[in-house]
C-alpha atoms as a PDB file:
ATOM      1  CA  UNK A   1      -5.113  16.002   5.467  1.00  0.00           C
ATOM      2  CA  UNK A   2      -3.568  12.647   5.502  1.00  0.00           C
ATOM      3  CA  UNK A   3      -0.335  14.120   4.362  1.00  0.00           C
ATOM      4  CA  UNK A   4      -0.233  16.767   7.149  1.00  0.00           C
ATOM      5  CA  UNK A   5      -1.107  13.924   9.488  1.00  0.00           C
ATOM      6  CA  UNK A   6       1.655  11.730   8.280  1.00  0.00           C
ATOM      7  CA  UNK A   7       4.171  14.945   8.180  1.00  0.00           C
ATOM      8  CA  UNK A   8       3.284  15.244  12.312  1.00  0.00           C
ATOM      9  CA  UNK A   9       3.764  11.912  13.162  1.00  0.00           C
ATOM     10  CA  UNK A  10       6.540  11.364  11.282  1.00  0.00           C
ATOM     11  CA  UNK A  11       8.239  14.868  12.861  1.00  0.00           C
ATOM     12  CA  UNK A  12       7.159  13.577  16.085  1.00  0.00           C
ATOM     13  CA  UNK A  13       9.513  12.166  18.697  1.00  0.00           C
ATOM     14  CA  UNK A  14       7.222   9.337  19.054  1.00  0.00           C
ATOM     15  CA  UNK A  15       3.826   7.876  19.065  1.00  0.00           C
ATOM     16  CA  UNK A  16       1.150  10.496  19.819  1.00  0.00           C
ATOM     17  CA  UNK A  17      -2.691  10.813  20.535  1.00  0.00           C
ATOM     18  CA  UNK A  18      -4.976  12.290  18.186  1.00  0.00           C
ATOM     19  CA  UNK A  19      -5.864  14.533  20.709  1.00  0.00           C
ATOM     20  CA  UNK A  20      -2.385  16.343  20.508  1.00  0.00           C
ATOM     21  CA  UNK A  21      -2.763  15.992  16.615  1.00  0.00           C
ATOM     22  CA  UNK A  22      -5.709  18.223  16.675  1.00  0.00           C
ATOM     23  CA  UNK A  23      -4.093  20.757  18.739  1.00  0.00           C
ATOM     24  CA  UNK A  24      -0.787  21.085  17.083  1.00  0.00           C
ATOM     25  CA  UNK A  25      -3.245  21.754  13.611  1.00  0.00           C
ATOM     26  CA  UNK A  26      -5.344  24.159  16.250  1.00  0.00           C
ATOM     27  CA  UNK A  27      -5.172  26.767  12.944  1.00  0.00           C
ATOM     28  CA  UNK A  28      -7.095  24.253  10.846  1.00  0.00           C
ATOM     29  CA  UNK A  29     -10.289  23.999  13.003  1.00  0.00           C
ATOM     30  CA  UNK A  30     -10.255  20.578  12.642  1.00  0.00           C
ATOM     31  CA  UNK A  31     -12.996  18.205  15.234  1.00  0.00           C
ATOM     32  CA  UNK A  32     -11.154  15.263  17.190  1.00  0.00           C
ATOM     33  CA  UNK A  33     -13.631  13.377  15.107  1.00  0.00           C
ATOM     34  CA  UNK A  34     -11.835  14.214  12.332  1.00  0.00           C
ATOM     35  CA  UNK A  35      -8.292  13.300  13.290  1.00  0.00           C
ATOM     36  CA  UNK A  36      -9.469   9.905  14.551  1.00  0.00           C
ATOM     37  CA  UNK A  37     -11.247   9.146  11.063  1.00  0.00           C
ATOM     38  CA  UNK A  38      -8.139   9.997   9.214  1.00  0.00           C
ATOM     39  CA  UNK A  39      -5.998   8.309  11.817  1.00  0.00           C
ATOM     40  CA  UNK A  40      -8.409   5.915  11.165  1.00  0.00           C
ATOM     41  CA  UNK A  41      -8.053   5.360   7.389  1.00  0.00           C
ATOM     42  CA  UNK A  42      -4.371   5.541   7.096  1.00  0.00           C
ATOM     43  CA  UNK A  43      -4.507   2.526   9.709  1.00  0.00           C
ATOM     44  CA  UNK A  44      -6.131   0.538   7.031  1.00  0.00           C
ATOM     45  CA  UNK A  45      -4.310   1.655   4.738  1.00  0.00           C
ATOM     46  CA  UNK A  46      -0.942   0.192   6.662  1.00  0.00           C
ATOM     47  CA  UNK A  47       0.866   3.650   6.972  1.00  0.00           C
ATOM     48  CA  UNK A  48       0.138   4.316  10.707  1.00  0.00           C
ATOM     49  CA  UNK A  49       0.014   2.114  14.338  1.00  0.00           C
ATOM     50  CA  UNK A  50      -1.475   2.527  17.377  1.00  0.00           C
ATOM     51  CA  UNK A  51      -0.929   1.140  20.655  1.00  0.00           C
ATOM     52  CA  UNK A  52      -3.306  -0.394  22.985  1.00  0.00           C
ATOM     53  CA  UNK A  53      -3.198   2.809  25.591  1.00  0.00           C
ATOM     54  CA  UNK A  54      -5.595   4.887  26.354  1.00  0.00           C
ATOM     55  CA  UNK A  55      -5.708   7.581  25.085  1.00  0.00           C
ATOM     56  CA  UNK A  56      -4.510   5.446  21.918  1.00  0.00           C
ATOM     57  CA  UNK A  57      -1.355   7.214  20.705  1.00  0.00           C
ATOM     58  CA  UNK A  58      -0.203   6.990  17.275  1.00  0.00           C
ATOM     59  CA  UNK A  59       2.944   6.133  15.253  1.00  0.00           C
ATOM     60  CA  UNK A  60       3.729   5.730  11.519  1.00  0.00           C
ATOM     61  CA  UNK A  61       4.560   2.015  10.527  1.00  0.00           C
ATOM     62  CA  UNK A  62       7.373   3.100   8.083  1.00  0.00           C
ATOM     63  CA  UNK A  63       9.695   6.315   8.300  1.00  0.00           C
ATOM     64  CA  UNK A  64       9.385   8.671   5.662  1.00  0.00           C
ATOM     65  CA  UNK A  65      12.142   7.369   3.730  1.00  0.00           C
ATOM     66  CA  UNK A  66      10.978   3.956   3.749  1.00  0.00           C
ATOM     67  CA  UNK A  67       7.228   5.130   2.515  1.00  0.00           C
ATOM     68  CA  UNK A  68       8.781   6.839  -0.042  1.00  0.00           C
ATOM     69  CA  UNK A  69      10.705   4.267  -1.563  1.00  0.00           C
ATOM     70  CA  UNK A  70       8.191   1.488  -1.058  1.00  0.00           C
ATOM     71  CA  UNK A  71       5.942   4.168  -2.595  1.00  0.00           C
ATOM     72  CA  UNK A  72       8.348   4.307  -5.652  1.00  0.00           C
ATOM     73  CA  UNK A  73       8.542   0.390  -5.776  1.00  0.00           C
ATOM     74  CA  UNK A  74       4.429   0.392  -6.460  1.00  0.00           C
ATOM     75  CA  UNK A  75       4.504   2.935  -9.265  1.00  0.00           C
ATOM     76  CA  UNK A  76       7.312   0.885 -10.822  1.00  0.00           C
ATOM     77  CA  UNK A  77       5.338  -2.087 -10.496  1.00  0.00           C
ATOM     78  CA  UNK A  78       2.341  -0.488 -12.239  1.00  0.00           C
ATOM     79  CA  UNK A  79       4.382   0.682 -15.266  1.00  0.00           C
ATOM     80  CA  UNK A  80       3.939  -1.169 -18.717  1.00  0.00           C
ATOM     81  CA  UNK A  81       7.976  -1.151 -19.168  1.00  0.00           C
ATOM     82  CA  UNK A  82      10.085  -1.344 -15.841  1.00  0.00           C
ATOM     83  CA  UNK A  83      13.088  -0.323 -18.572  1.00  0.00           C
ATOM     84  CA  UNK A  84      11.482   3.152 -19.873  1.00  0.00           C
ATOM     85  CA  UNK A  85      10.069   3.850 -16.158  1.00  0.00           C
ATOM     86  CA  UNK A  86      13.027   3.589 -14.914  1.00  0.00           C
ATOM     87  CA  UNK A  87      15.721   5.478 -18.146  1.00  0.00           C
ATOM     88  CA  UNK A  88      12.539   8.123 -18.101  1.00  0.00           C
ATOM     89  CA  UNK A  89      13.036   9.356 -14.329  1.00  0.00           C
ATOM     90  CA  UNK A  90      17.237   8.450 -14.387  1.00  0.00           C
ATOM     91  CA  UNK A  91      16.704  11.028 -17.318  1.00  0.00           C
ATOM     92  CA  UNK A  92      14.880  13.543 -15.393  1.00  0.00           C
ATOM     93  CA  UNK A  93      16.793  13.785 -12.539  1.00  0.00           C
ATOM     94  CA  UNK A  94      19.524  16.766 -11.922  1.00  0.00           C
ATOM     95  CA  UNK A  95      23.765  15.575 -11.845  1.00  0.00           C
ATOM     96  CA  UNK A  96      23.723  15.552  -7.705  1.00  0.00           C
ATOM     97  CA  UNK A  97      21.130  13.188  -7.749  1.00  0.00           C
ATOM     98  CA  UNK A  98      22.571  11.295 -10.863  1.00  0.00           C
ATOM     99  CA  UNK A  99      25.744  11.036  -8.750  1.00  0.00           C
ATOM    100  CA  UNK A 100      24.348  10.006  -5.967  1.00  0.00           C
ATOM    101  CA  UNK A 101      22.014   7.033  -7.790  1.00  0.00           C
ATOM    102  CA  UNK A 102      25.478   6.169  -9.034  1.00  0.00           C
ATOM    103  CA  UNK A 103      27.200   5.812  -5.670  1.00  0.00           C
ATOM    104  CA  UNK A 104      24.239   4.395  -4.308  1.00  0.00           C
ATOM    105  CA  UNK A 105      24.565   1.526  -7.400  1.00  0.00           C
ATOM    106  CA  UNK A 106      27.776   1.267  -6.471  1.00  0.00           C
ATOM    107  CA  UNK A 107      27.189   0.497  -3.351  1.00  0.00           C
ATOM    108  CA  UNK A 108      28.709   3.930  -2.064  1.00  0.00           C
ATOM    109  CA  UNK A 109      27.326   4.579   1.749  1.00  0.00           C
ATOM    110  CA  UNK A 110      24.864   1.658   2.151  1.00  0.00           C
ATOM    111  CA  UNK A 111      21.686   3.742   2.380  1.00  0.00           C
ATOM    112  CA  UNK A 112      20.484   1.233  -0.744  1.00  0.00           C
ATOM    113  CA  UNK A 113      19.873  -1.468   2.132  1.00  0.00           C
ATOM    114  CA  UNK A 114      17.426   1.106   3.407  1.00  0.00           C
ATOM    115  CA  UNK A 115      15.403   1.428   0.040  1.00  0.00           C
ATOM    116  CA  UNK A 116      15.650  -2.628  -0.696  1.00  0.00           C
ATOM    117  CA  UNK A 117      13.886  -3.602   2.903  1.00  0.00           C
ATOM    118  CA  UNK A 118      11.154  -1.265   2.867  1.00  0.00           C
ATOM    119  CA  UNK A 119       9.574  -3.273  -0.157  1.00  0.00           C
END
């Protein structure tokens, strides 16, 4: 649910009430009370904002490509040995992304900027 949630807001044009929320996922059957608890927890978790409207509307805190990498930054905290993390998923990853991880080394197209401020 807090994916889905996260998906919406992030797809949205900007912030949005958890009203609207519950009616775009209308085919879910979800309760308003639902959406606001999950708005809710992602709040305190730091992934979403709300402004001081009413009805309060929504926003996420990051965009997706900034969750993701700071997402990627905590697992490679957690891991024992940054080194093998780090050969392990250069290892497993196909040539386009290989090449791009290269370029992006290289400083190819600047999107690395992107990556190294989300931390």
């Amino acid at each position: 649910m807090e994916r889905t949630l996260m998906d919406r807001l992030w797809a949205a044009a900007g912030p949005v009430s958890a009203t609207e929320l519950q009616r775009e996922l209308a085919d879910r059957g979800l309760a308003l009370t639902t959406v606001h608890t999950v708005l809710s927890r992602l709040e305190q978790k730091g992934f979403v904002v709300h402004d001081d409207q009413r009805p309060r509307r929504f926003a996420p805190r990051a965009t997706r490509e900034a969750h993701a990498a700071e997402l990627m930054h905590e697992v490679l905290g957690q891991a024992g040995d940054r080194q093998a993390a780090l050969a392990r998923f250069v290892g497993s990853v196909d040539a386009e992304d290989a090449a791009m991880l290269r370029a992006l080394l290289a400083g190819g197209d600047g999107a690395g900027s992107d990556a190294a401020g989300a931390r």
